[in-house]
PDB file of N, CA and C in Angstrom:
ATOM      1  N   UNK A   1     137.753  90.142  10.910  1.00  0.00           N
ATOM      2  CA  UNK A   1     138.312  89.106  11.738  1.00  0.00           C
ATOM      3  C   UNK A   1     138.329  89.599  13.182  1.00  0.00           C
ATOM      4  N   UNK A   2     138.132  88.791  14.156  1.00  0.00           N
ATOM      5  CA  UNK A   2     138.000  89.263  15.501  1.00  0.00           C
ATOM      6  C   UNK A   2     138.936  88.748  16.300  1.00  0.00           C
ATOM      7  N   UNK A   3     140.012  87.428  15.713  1.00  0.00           N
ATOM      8  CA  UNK A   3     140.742  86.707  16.400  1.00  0.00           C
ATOM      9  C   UNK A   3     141.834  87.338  15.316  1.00  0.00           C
ATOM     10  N   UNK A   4     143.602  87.205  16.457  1.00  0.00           N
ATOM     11  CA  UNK A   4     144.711  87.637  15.648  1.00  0.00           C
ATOM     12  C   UNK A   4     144.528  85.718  15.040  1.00  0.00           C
ATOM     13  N   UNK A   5     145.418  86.020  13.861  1.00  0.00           N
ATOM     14  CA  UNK A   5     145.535  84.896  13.365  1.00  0.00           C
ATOM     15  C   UNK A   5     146.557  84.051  13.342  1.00  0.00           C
ATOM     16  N   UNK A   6     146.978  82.923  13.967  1.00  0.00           N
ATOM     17  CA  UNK A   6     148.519  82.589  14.333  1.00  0.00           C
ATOM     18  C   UNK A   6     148.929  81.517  13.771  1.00  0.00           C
ATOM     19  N   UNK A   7     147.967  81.508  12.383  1.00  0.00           N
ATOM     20  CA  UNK A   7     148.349  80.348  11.106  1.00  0.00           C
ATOM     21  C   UNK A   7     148.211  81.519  10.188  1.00  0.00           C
ATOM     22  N   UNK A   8     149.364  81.895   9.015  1.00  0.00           N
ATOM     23  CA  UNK A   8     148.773  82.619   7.907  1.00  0.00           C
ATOM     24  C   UNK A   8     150.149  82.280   7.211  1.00  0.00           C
ATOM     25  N   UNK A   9     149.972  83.128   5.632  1.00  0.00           N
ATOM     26  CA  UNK A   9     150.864  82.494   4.378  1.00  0.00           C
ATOM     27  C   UNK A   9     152.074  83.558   4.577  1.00  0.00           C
ATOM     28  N   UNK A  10     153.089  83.203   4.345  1.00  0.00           N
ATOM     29  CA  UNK A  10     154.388  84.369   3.980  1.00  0.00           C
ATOM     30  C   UNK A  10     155.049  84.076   3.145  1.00  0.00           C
ATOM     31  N   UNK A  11     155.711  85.071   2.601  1.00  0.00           N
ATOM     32  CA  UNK A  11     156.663  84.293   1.415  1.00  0.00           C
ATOM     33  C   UNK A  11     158.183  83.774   1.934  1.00  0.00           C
ATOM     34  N   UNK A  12     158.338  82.548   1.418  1.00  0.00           N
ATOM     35  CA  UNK A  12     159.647  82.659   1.412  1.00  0.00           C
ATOM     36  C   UNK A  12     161.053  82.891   0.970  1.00  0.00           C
ATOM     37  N   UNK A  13     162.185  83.005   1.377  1.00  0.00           N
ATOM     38  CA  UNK A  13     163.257  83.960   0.833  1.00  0.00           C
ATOM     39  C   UNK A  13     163.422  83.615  -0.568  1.00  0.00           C
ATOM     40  N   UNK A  14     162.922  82.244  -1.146  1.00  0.00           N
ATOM     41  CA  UNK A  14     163.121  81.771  -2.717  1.00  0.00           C
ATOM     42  C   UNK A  14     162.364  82.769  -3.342  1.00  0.00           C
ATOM     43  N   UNK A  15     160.643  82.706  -2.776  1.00  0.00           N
ATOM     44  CA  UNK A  15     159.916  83.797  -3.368  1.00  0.00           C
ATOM     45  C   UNK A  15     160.098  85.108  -3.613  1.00  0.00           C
ATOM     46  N   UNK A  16     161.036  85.853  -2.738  1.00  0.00           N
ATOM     47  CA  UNK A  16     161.463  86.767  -2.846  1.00  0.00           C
ATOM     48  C   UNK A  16     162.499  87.156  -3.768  1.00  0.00           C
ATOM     49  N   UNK A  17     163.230  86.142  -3.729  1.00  0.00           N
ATOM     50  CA  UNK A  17     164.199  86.162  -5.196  1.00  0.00           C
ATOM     51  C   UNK A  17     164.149  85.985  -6.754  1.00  0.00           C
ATOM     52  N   UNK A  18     162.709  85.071  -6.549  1.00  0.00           N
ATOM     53  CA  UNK A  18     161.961  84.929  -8.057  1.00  0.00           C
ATOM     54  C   UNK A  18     161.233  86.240  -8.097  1.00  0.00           C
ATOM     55  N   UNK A  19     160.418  87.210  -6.880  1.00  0.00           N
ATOM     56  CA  UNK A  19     160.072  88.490  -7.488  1.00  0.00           C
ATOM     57  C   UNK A  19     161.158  89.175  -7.809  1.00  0.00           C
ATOM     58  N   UNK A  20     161.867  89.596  -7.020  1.00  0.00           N
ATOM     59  CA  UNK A  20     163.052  90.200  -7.344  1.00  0.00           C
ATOM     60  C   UNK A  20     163.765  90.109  -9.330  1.00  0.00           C
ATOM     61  N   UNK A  21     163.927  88.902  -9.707  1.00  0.00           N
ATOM     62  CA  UNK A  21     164.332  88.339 -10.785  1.00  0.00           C
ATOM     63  C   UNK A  21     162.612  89.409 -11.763  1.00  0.00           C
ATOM     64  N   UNK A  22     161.862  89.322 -11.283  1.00  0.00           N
ATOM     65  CA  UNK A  22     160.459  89.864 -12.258  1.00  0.00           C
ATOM     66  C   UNK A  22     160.559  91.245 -11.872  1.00  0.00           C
ATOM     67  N   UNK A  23     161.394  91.882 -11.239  1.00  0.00           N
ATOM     68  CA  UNK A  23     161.326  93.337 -11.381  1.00  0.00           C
ATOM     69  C   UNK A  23     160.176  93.540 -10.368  1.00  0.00           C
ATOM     70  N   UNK A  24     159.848  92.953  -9.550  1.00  0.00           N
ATOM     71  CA  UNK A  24     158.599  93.252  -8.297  1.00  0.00           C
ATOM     72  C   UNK A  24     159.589  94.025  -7.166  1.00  0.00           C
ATOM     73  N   UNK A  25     158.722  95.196  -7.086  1.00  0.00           N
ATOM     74  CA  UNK A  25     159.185  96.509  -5.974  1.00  0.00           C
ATOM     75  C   UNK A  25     158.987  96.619  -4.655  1.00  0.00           C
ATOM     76  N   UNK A  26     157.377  95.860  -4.743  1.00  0.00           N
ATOM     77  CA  UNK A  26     156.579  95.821  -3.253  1.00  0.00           C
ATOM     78  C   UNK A  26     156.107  94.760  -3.452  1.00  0.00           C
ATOM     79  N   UNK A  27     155.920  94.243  -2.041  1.00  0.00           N
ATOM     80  CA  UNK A  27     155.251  92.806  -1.541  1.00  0.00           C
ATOM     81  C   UNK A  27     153.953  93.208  -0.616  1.00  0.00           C
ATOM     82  N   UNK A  28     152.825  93.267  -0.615  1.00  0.00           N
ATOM     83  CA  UNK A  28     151.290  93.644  -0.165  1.00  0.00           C
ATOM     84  C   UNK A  28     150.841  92.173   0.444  1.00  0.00           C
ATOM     85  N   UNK A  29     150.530  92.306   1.501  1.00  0.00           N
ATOM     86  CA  UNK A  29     149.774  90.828   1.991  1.00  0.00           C
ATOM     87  C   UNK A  29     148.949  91.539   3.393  1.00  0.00           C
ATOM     88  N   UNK A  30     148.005  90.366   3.282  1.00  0.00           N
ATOM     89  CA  UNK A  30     147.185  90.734   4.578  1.00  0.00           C
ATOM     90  C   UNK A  30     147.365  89.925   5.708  1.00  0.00           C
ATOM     91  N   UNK A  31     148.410  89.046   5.481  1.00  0.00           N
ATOM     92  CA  UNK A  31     148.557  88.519   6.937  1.00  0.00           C
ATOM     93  C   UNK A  31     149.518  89.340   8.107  1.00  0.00           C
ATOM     94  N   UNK A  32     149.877  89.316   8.870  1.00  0.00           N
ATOM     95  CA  UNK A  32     149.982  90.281   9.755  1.00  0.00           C
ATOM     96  C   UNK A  32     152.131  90.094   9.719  1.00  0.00           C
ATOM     97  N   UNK A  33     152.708  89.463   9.356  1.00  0.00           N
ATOM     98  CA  UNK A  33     153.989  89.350   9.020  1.00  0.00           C
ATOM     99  C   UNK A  33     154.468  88.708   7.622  1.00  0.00           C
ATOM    100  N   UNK A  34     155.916  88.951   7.359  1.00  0.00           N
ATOM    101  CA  UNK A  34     156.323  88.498   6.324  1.00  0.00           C
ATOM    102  C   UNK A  34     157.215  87.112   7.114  1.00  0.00           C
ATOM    103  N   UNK A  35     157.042  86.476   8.074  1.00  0.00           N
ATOM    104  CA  UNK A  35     157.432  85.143   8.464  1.00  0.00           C
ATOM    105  C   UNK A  35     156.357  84.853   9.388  1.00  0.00           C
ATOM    106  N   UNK A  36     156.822  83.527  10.124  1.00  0.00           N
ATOM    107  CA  UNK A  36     156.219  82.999  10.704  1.00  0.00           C
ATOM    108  C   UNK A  36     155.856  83.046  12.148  1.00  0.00           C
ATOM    109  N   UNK A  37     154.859  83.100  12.929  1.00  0.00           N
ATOM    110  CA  UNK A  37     154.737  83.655  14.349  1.00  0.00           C
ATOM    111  C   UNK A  37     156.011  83.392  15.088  1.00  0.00           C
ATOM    112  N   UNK A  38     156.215  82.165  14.907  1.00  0.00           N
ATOM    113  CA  UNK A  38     157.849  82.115  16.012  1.00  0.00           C
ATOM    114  C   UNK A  38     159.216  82.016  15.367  1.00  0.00           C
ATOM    115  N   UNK A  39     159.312  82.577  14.243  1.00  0.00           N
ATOM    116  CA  UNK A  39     160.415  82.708  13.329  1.00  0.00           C
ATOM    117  C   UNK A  39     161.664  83.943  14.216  1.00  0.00           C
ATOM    118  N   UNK A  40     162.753  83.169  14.461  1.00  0.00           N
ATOM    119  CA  UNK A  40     163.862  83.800  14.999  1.00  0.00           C
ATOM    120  C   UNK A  40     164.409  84.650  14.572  1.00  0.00           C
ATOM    121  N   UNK A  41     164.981  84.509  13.086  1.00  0.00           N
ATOM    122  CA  UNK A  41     165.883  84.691  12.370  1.00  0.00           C
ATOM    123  C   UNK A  41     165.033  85.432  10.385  1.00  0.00           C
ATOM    124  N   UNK A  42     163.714  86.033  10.845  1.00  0.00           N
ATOM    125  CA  UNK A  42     162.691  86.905  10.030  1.00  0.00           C
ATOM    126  C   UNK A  42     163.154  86.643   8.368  1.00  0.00           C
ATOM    127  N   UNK A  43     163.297  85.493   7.911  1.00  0.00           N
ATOM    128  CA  UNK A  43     164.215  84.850   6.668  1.00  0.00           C
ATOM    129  C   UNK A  43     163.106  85.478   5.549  1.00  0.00           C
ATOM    130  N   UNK A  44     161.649  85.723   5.861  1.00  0.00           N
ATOM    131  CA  UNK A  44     161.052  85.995   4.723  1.00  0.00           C
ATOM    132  C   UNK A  44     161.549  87.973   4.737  1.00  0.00           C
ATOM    133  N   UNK A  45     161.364  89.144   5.967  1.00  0.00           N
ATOM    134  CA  UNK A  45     161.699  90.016   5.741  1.00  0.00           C
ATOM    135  C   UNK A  45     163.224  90.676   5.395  1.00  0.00           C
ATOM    136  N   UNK A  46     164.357  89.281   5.925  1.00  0.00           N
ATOM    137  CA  UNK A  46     165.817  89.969   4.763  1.00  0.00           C
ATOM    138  C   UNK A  46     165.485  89.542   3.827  1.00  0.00           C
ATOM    139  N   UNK A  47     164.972  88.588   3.138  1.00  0.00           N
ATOM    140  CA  UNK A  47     165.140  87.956   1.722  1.00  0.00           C
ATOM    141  C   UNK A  47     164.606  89.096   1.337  1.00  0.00           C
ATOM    142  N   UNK A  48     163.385  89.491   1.372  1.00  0.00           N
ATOM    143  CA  UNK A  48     162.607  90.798   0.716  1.00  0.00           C
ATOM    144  C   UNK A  48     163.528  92.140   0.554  1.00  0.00           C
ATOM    145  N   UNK A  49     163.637  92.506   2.151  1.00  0.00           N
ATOM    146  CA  UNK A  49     165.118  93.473   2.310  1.00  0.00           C
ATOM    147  C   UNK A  49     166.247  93.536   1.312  1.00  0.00           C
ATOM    148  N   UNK A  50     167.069  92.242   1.365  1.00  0.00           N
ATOM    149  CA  UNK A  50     168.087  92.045   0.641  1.00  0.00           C
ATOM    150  C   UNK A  50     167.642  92.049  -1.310  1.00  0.00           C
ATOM    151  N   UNK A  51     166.413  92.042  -1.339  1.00  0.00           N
ATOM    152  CA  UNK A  51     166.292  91.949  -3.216  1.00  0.00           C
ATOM    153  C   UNK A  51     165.525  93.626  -3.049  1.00  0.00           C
ATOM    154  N   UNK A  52     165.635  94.019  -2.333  1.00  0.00           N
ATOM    155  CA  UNK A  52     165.040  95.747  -2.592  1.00  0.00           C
ATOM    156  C   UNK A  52     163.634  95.804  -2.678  1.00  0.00           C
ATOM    157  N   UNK A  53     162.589  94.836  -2.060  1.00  0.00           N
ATOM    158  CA  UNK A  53     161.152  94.707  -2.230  1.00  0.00           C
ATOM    159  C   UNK A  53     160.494  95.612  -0.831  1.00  0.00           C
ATOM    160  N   UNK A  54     159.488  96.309  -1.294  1.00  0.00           N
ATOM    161  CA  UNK A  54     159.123  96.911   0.290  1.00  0.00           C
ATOM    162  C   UNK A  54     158.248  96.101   0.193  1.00  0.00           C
ATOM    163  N   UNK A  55     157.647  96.395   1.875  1.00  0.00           N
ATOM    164  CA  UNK A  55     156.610  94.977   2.062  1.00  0.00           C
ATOM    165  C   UNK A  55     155.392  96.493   2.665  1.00  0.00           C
ATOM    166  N   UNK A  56     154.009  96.079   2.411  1.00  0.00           N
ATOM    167  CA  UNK A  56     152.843  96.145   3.145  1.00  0.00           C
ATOM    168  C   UNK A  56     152.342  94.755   3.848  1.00  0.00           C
ATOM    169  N   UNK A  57     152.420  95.351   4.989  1.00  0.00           N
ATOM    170  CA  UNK A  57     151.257  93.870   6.307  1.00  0.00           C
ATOM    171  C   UNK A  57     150.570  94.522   6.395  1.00  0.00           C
ATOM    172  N   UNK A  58     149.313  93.632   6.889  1.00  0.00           N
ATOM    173  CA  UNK A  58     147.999  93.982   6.880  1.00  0.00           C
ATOM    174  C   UNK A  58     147.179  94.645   6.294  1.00  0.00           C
ATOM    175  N   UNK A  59     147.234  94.162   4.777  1.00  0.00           N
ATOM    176  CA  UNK A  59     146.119  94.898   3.828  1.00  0.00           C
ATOM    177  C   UNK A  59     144.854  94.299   4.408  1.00  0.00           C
ATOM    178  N   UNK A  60     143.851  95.189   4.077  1.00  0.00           N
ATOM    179  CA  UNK A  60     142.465  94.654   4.478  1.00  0.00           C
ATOM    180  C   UNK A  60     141.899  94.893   3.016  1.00  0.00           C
ATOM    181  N   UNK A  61     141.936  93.883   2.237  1.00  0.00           N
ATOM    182  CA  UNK A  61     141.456  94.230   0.606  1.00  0.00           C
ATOM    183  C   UNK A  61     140.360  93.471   0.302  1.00  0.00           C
ATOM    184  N   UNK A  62     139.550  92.921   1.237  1.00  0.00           N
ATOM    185  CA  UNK A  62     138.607  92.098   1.273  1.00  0.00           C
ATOM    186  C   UNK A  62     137.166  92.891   0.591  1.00  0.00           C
ATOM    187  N   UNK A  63     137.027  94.260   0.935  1.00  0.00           N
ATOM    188  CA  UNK A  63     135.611  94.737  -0.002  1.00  0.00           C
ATOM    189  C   UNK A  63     136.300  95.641  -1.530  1.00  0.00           C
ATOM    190  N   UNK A  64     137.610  94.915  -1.723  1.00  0.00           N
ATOM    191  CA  UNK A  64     137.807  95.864  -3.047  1.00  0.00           C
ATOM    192  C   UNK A  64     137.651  95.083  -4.234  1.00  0.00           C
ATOM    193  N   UNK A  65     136.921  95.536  -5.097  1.00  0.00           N
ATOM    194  CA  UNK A  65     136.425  94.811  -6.347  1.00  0.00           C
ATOM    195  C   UNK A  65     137.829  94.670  -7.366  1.00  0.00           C
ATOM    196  N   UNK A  66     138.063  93.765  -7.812  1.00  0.00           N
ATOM    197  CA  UNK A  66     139.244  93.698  -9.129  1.00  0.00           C
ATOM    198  C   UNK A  66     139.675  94.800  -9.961  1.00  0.00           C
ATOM    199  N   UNK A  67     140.788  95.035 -10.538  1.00  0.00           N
ATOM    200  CA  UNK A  67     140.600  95.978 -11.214  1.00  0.00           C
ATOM    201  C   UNK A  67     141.979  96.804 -10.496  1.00  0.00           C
ATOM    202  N   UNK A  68     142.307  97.868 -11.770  1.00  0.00           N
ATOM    203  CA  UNK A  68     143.901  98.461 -11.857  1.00  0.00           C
ATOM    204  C   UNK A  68     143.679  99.775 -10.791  1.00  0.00           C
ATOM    205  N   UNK A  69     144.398  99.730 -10.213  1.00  0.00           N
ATOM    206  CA  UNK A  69     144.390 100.647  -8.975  1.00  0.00           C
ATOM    207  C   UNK A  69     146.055 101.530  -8.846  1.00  0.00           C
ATOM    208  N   UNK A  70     145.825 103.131  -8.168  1.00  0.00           N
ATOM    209  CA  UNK A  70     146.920 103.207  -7.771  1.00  0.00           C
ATOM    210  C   UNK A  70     146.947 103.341  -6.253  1.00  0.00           C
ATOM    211  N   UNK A  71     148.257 102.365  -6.090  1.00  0.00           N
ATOM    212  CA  UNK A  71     148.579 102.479  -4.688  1.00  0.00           C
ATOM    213  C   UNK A  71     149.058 103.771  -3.849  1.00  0.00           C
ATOM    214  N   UNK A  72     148.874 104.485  -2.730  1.00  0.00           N
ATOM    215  CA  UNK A  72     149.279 105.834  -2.220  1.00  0.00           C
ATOM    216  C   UNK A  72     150.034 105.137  -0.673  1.00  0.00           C
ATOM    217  N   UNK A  73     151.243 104.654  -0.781  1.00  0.00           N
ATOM    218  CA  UNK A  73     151.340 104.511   0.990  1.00  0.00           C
ATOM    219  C   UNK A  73     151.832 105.578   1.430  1.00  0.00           C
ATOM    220  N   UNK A  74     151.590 106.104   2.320  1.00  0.00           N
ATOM    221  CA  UNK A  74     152.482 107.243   3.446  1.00  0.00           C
ATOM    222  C   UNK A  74     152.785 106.748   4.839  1.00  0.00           C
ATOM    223  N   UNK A  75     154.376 106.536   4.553  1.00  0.00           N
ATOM    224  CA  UNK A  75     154.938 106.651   6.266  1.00  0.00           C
ATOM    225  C   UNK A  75     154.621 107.199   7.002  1.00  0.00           C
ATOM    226  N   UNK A  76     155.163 106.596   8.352  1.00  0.00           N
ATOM    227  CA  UNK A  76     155.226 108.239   9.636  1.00  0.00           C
ATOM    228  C   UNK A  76     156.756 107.923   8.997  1.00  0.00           C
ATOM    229  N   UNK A  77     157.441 109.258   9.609  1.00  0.00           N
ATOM    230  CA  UNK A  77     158.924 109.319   9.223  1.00  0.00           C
ATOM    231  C   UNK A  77     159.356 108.939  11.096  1.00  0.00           C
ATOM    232  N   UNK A  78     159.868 107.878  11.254  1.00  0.00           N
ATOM    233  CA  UNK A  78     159.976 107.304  12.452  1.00  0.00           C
ATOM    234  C   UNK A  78     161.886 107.412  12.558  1.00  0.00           C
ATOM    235  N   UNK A  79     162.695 108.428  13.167  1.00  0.00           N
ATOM    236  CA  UNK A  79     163.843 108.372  13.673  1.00  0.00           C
ATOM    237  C   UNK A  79     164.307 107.322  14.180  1.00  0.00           C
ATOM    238  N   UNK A  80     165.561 106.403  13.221  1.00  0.00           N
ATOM    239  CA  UNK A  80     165.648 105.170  13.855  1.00  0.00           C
ATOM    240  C   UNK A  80     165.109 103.875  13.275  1.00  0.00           C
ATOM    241  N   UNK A  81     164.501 103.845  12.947  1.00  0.00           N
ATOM    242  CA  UNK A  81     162.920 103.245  12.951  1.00  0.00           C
ATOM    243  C   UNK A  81     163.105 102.505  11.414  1.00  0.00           C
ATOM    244  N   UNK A  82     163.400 101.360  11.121  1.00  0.00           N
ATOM    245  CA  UNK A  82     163.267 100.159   9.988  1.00  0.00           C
ATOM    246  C   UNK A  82     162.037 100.013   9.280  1.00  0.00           C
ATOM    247  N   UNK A  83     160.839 100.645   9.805  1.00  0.00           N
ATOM    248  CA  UNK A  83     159.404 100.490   9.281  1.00  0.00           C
ATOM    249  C   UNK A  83     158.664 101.193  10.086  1.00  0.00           C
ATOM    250  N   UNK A  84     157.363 101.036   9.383  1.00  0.00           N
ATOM    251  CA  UNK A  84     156.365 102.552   9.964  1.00  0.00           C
ATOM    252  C   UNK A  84     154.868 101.783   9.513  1.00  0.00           C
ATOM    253  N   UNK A  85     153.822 102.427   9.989  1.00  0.00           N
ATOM    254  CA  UNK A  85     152.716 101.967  10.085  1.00  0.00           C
ATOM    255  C   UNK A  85     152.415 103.140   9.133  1.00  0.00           C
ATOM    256  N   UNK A  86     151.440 102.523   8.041  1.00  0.00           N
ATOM    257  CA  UNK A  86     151.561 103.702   6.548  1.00  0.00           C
ATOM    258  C   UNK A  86     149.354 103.755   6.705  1.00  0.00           C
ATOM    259  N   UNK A  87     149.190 104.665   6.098  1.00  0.00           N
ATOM    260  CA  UNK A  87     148.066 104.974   5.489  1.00  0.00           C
ATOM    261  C   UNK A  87     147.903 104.787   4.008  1.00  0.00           C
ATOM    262  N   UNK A  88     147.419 103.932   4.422  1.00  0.00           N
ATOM    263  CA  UNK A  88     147.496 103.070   2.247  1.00  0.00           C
ATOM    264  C   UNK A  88     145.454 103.178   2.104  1.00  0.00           C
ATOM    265  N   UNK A  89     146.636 104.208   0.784  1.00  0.00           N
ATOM    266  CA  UNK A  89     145.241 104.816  -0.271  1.00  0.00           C
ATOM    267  C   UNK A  89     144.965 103.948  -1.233  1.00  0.00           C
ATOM    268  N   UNK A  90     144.057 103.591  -1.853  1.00  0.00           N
ATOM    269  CA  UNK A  90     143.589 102.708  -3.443  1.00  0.00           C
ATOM    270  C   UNK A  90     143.380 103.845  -4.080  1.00  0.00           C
ATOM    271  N   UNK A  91     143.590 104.515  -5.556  1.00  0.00           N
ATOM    272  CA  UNK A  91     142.960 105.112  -5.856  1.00  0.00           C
ATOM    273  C   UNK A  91     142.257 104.361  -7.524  1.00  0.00           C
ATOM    274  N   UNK A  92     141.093 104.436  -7.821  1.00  0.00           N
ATOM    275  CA  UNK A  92     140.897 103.894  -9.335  1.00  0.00           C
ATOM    276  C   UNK A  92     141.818 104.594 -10.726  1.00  0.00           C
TER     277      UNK A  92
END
């Protein structure tokens, strides 16, 4: 993609509570937030927050073929800092 994208999908705080209810840990998406470009009040990242889900933005999973994978994320350890820009491994 060469343009940021300032239409994309997020979940909302219901969704987050029906994963939550399924035992879902992490939330993975490739759009670039868990709300909406001019969202005030970030209702999709507490809902997630508040049910204990970590989130990945910006997966780029577009050349990965189907199939059971393990995930590797690594933080920076950021002082302060609510979130971190991770190095996310696939491994087969």
């Amino acid at each position: 993609m060469d343009e940021f994208a300032s239409r994309f999908v997020y979940p909302s705080p219901e969704l987050a509570d029906f994963m939550a209810g399924h035992g879902i840990i992490l939330f993975g998406s490739d759009a670039p937030s868990m709300d909406g470009m001019n969202s005030k009040n970030l209702s999709g990242h507490n809902a997630l927050r508040r049910n204990g889900i970590a989130i990945l933005e910006g997966l780029l999973l577009a050349g990965v073929p189907d199939g059971v994978y393990e995930l590797i994320a690594l933080p920076l350890k950021i002082e302060g800092g609510d979130g971190s820009p991770v190095r996310a491994i696939l491994r087969a």
